[in-house]
C-alpha atoms as a PDB file:
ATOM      1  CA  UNK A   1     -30.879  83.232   2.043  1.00  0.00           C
ATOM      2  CA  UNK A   2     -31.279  81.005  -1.235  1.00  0.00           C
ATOM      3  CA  UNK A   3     -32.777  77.240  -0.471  1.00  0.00           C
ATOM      4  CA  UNK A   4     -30.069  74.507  -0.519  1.00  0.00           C
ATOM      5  CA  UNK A   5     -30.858  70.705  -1.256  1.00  0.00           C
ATOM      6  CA  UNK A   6     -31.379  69.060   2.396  1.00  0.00           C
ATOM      7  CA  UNK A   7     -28.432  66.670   2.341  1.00  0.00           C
ATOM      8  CA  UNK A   8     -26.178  69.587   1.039  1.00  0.00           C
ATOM      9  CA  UNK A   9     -27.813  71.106   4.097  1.00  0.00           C
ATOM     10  CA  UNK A  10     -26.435  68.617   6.645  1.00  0.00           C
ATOM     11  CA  UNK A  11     -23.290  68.971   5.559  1.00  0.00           C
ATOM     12  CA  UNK A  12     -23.440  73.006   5.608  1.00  0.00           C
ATOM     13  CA  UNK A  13     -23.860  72.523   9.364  1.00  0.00           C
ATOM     14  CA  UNK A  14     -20.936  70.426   9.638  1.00  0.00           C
ATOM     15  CA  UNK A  15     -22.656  67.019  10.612  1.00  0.00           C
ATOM     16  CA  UNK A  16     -21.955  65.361   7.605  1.00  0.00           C
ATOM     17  CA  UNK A  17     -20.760  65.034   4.484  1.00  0.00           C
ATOM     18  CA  UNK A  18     -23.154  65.772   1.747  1.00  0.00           C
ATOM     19  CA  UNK A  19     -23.110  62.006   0.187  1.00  0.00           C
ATOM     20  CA  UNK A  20     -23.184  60.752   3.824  1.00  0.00           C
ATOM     21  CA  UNK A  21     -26.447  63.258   4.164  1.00  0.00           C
ATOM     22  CA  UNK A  22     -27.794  61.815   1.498  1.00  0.00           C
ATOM     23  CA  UNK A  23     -27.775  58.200   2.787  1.00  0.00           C
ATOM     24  CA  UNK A  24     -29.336  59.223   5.877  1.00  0.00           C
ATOM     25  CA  UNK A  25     -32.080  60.980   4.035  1.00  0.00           C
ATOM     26  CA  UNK A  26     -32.733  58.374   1.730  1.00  0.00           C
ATOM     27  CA  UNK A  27     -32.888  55.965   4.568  1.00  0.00           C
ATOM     28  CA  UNK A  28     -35.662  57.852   6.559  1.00  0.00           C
ATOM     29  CA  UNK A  29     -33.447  59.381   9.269  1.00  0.00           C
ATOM     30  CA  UNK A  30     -34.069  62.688   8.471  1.00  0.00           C
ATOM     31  CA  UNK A  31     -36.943  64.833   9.101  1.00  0.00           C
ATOM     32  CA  UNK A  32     -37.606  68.184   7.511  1.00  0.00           C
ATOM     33  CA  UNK A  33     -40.022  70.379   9.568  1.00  0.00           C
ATOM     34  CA  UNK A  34     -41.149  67.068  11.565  1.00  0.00           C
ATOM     35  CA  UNK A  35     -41.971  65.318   8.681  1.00  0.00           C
ATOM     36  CA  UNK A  36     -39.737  62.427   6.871  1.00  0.00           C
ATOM     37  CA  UNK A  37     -37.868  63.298   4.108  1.00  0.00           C
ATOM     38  CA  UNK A  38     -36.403  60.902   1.263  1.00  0.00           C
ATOM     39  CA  UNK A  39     -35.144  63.499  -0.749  1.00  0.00           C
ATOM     40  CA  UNK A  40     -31.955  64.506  -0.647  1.00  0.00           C
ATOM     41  CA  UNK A  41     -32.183  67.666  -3.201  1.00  0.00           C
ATOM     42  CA  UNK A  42     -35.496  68.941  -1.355  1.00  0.00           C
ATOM     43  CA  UNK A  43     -35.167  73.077  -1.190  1.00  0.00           C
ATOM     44  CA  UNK A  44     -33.996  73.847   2.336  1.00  0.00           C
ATOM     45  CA  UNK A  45     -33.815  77.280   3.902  1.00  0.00           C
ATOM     46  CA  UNK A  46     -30.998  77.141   6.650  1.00  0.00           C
ATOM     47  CA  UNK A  47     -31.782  79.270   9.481  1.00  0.00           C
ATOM     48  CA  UNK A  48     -35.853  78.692   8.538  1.00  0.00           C
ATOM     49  CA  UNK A  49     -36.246  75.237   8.466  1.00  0.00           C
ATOM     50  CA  UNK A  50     -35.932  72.425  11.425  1.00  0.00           C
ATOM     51  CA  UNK A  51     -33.788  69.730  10.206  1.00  0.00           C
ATOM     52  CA  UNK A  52     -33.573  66.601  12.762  1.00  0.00           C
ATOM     53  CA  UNK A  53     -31.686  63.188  12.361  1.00  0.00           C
ATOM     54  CA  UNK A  54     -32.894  60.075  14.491  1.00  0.00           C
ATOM     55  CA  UNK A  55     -35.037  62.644  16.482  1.00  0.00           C
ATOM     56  CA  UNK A  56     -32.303  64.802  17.562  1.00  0.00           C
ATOM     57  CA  UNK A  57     -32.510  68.715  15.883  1.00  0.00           C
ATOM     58  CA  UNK A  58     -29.283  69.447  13.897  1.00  0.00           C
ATOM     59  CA  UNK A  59     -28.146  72.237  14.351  1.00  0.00           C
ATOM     60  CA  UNK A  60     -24.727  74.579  13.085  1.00  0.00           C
ATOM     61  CA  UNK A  61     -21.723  72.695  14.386  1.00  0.00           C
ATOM     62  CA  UNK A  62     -18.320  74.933  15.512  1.00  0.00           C
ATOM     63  CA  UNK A  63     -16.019  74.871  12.448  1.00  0.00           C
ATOM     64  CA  UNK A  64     -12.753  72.370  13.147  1.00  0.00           C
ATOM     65  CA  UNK A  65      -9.810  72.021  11.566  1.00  0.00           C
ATOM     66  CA  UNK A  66      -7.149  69.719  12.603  1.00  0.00           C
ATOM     67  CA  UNK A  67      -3.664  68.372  11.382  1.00  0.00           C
ATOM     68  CA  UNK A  68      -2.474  65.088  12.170  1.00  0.00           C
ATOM     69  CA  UNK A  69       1.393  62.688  11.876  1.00  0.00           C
ATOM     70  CA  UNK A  70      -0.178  59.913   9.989  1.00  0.00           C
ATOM     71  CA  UNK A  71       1.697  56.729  11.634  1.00  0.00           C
ATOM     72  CA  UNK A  72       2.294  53.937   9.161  1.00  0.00           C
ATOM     73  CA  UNK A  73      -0.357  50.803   8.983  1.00  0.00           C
ATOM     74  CA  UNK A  74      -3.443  52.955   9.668  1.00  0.00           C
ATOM     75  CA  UNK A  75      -6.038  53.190   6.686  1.00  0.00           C
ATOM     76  CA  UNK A  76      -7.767  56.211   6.287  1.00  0.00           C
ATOM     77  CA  UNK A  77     -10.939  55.502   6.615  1.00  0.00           C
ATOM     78  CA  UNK A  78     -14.208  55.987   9.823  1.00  0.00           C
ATOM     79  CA  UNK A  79     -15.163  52.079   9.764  1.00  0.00           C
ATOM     80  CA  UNK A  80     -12.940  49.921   7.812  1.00  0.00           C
ATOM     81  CA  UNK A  81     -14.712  46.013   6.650  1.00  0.00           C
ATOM     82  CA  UNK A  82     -11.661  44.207   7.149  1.00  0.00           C
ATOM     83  CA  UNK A  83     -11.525  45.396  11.061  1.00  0.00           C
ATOM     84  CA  UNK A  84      -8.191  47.464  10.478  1.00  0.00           C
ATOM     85  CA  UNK A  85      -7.423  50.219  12.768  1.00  0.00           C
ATOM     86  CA  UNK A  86      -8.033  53.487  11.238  1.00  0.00           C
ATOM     87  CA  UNK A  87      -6.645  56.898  11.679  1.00  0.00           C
ATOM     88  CA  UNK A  88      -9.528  57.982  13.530  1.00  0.00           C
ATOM     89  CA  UNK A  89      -8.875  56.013  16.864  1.00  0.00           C
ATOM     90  CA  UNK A  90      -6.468  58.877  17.063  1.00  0.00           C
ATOM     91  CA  UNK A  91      -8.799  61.032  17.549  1.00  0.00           C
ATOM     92  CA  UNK A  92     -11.188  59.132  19.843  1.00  0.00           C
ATOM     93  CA  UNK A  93     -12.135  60.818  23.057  1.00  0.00           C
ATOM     94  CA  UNK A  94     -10.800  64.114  22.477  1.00  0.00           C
ATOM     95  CA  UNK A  95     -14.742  65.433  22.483  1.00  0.00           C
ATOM     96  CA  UNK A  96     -14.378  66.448  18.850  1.00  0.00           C
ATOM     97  CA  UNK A  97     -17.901  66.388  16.215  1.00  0.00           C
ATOM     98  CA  UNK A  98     -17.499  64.176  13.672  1.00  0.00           C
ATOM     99  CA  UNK A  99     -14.709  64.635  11.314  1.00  0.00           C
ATOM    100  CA  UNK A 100     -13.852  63.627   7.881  1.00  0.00           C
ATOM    101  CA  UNK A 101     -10.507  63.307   6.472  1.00  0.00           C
ATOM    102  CA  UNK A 102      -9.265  65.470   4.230  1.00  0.00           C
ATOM    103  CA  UNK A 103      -7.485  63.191   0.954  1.00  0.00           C
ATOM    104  CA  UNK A 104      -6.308  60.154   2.132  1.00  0.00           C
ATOM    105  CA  UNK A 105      -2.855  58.602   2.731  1.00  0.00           C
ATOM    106  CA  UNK A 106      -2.851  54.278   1.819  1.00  0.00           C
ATOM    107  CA  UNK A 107      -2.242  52.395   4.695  1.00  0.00           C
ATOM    108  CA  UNK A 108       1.624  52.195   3.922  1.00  0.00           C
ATOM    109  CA  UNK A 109       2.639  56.008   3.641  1.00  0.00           C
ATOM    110  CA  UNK A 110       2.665  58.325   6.704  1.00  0.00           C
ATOM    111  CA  UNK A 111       2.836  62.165   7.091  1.00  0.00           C
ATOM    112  CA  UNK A 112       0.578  65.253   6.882  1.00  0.00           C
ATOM    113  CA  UNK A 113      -3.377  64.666   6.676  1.00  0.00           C
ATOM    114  CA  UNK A 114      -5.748  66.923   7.667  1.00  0.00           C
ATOM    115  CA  UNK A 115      -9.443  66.454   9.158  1.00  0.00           C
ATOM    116  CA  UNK A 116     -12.561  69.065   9.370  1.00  0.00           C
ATOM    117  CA  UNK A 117     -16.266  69.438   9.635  1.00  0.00           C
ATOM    118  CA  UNK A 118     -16.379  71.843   6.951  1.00  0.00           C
ATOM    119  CA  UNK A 119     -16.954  70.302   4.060  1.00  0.00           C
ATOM    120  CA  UNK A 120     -17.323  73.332   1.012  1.00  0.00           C
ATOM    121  CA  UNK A 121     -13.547  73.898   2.479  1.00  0.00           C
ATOM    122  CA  UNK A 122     -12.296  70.324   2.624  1.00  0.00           C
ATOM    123  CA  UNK A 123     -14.037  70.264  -1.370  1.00  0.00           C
ATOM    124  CA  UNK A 124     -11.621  73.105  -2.512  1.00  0.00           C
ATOM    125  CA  UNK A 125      -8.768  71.582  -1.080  1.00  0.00           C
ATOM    126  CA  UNK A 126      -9.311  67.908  -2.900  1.00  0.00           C
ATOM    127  CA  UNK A 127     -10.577  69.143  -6.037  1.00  0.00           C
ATOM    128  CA  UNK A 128      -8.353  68.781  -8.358  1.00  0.00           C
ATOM    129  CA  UNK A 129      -8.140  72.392  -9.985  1.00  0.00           C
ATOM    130  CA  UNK A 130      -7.424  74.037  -7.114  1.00  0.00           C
ATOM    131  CA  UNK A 131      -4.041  72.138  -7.859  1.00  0.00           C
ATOM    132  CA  UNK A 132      -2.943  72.496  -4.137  1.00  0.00           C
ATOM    133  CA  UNK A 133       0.978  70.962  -4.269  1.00  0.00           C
ATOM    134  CA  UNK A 134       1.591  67.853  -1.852  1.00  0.00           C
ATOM    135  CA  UNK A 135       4.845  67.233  -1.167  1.00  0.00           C
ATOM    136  CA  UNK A 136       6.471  63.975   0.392  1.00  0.00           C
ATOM    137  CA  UNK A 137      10.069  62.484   1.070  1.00  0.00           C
ATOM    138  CA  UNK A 138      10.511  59.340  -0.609  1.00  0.00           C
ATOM    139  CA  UNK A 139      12.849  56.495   0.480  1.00  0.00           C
ATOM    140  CA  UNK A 140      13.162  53.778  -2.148  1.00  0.00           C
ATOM    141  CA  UNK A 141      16.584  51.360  -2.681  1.00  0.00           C
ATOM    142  CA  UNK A 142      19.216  51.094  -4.640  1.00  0.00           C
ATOM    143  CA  UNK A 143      20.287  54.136  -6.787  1.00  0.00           C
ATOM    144  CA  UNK A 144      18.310  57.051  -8.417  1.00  0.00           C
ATOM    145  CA  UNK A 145      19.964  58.327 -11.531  1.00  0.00           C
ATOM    146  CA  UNK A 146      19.611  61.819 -13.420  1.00  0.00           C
ATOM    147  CA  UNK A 147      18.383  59.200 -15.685  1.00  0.00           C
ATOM    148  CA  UNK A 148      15.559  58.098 -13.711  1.00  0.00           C
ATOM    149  CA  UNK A 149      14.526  61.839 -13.211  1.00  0.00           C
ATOM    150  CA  UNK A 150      14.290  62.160 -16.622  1.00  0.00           C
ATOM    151  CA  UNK A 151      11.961  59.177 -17.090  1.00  0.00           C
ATOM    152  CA  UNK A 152      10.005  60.259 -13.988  1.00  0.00           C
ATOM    153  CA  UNK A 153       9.215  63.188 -16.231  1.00  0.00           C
ATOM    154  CA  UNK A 154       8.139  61.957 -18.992  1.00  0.00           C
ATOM    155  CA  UNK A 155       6.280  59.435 -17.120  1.00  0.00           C
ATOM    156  CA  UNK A 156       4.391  55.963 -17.641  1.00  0.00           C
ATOM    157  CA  UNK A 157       1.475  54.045 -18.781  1.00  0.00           C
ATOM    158  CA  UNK A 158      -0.451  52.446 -15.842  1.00  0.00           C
ATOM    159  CA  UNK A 159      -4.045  50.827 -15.948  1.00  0.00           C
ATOM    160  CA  UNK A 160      -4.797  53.151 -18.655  1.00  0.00           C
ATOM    161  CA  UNK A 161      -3.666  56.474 -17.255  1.00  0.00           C
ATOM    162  CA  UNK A 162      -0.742  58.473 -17.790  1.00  0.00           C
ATOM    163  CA  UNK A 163       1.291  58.700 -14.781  1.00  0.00           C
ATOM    164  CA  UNK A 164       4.529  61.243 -14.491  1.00  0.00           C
ATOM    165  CA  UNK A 165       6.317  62.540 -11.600  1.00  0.00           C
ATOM    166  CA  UNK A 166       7.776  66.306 -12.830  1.00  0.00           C
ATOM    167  CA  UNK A 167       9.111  68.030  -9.680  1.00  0.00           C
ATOM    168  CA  UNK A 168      11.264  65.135  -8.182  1.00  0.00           C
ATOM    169  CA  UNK A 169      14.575  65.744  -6.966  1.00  0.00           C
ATOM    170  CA  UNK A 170      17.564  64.056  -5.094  1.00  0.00           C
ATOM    171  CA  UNK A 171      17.456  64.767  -1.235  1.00  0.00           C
ATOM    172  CA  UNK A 172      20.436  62.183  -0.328  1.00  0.00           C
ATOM    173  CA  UNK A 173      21.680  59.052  -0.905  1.00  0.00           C
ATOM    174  CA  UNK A 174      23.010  56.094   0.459  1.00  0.00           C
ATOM    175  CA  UNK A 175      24.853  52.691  -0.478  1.00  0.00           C
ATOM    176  CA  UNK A 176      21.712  50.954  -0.650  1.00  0.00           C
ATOM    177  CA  UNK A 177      18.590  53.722  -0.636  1.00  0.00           C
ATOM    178  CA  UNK A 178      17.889  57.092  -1.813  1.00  0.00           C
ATOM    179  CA  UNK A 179      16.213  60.140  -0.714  1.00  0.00           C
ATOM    180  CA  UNK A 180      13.471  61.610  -3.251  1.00  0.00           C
ATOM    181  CA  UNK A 181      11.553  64.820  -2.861  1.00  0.00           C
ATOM    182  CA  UNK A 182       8.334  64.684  -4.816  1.00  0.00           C
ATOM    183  CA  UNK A 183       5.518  67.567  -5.580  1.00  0.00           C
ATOM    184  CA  UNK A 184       2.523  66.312  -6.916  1.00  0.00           C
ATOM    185  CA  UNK A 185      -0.269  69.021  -7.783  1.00  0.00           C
ATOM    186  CA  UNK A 186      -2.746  66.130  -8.564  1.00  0.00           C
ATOM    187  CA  UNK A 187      -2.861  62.795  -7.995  1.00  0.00           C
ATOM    188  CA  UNK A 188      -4.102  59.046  -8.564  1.00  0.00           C
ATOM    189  CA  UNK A 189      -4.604  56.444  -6.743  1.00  0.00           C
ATOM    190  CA  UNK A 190      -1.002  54.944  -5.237  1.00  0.00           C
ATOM    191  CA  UNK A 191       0.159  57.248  -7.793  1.00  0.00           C
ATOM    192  CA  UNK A 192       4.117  57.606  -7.041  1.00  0.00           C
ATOM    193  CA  UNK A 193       4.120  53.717  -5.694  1.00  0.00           C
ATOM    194  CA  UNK A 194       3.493  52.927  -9.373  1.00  0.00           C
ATOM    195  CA  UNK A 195       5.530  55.333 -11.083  1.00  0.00           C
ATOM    196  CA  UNK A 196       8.859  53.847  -9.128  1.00  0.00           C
ATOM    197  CA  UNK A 197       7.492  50.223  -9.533  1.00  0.00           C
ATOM    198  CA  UNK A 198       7.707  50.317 -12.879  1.00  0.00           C
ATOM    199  CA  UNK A 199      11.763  51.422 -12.204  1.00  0.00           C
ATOM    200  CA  UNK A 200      11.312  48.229 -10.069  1.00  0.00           C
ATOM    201  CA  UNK A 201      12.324  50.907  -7.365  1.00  0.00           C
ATOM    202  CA  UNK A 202      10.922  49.670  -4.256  1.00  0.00           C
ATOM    203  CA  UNK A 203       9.413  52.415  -2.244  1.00  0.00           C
ATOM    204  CA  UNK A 204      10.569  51.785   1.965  1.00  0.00           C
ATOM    205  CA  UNK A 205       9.144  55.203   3.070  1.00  0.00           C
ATOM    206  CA  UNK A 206       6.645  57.512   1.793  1.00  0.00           C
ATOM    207  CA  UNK A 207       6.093  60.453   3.917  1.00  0.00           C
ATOM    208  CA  UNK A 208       3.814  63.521   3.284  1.00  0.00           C
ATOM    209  CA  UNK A 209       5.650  66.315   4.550  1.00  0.00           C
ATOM    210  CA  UNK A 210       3.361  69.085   3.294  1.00  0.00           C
ATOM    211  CA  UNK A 211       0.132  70.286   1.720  1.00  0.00           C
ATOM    212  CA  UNK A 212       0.147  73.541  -0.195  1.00  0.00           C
ATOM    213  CA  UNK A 213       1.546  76.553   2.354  1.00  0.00           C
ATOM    214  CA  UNK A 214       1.108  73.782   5.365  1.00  0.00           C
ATOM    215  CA  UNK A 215       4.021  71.898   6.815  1.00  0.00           C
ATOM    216  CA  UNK A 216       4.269  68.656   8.933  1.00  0.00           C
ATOM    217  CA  UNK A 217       6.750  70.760  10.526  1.00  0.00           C
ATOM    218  CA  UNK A 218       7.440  69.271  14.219  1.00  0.00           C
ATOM    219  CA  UNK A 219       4.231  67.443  14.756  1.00  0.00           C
ATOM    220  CA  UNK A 220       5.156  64.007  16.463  1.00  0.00           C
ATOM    221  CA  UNK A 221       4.028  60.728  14.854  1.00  0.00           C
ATOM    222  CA  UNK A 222       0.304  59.752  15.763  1.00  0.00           C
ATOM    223  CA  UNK A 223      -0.260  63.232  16.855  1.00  0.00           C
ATOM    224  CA  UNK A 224      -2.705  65.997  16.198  1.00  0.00           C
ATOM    225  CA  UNK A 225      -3.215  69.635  16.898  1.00  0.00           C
ATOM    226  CA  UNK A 226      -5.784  72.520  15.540  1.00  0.00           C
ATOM    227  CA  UNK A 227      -5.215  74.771  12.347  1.00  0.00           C
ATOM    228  CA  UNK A 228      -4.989  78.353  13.097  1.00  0.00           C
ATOM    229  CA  UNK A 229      -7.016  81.080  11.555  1.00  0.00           C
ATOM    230  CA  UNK A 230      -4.564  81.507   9.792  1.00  0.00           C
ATOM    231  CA  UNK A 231      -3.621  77.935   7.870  1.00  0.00           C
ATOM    232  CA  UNK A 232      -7.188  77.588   7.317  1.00  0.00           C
ATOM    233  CA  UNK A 233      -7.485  80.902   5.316  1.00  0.00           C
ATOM    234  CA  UNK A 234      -4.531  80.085   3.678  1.00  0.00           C
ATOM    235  CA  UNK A 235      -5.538  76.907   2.977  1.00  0.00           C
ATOM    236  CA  UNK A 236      -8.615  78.100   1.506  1.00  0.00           C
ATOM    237  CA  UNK A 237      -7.710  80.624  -0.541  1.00  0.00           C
ATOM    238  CA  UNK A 238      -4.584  79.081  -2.222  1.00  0.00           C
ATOM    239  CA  UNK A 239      -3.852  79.392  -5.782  1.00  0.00           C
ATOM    240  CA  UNK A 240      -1.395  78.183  -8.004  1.00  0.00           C
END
């Protein structure tokens, strides 16, 4: 088996991700055939070498893949400085390894987001050239014109980057909101909140309803449940 750099190590056995592994090496936490090691690209061989953290051997954690109904007013983050709740006290106590998210949802939006220990397939699915679709349901007011979908289109200027929204179309409307659906197959940050504000269309819901192949579907708000075998291949292997 070819040597991997020890932090990209940790995270092949699902403790970690790899920048995460490479703070704990870096801080001494991490010992590499019962020596300390600071160096996150030293050679590894998985299966060969004894890895520990903090004195406890690390070794191949079960693969786990979970969806989850992102409430509103959760950020998206493990530990968040301003001492917001976070989407993980949704899964607290449920005996799970550590998790990261997969993406992120601001603390505003709600819908689809998906957690795993596997890392390599979390990477494909954020990268942006795997161009995995994510499609939400948008509820801003007032009225959205054929016009606006034009202009969506073609986009804005932002900060310095060139936003557009091309695949938007008119779910329903009312007297005083409207229904988008929008595919985005990449994204910025806050990247369809700033598109509409610059329509001075004020965004009231923004939901993610699905990622790639994978729908919400029926999953209640604040919920989670496992991926099958299935998802996850899918998941992994999508192309555009």
């Amino acid at each position: 088996m070819p040597a991997t750099g020890l932090a990209r190590a940790l995270s092949k056995l699902g403790h970690c991700s790899r920048s995460e592994g490479s703070r704990l090496v870096i801080a001494g936490r991490v010992r590499l055939n019962g020596r300390v090691c600071r160096n996150p690209e030293q050679p590894v061989q998985l299966g060969r070498d004894r890895l520990e953290i903090d004195g406890s051997e690390v070794t191949a954690r079960e693969k786990v893949y979970l969806a989850l109904h992102k409430p509103r007013g959760l950020v998206t983050s493990a530990r968040d400085e301003q001492g917001r709740d976070t989407v993980f006290s949704l899964l607290a106590n449920a005996g799970l390894p550590p998790l990261s998210a997969v993406g992120r949802l601001d603390k505003a939006s709600e819908g689809l987001l998906l957690f795993s220990n596997d890392h390599t397939w979390a990477h494909h699915l954020t990268d942006p050239a795997s161009h995995l679709p994510k499609t939400y349901h948008v509820q801003v007011g007032g009225a959205v014109t054929a016009d606006h979908l034009a202009a969506f289109a073609r986009g804005i200027e932002d900060a310095g980057e060139r936003l557009c929204l091309p695949e938007t179309r008119l779910l329903r409307h009312g007297s005083k909101n409207t229904w988008l659906e929008i595919v985005l197959t990449e994204g910025r940050n806050r990247h369809i909140r700033r598109v509409l504000a610059a329509f001075d269309l004020e965004v009231l819901r923004l939901i993610r309803i699905a990622l790639g192949p994978l729908a919400l579907g029926d999953l209640a708000k604040g919920q989670w449940r496992h991926l099958t075998a299935t998802e996850v291949q899918q998941l992994a292997e999508f192309k555009t």
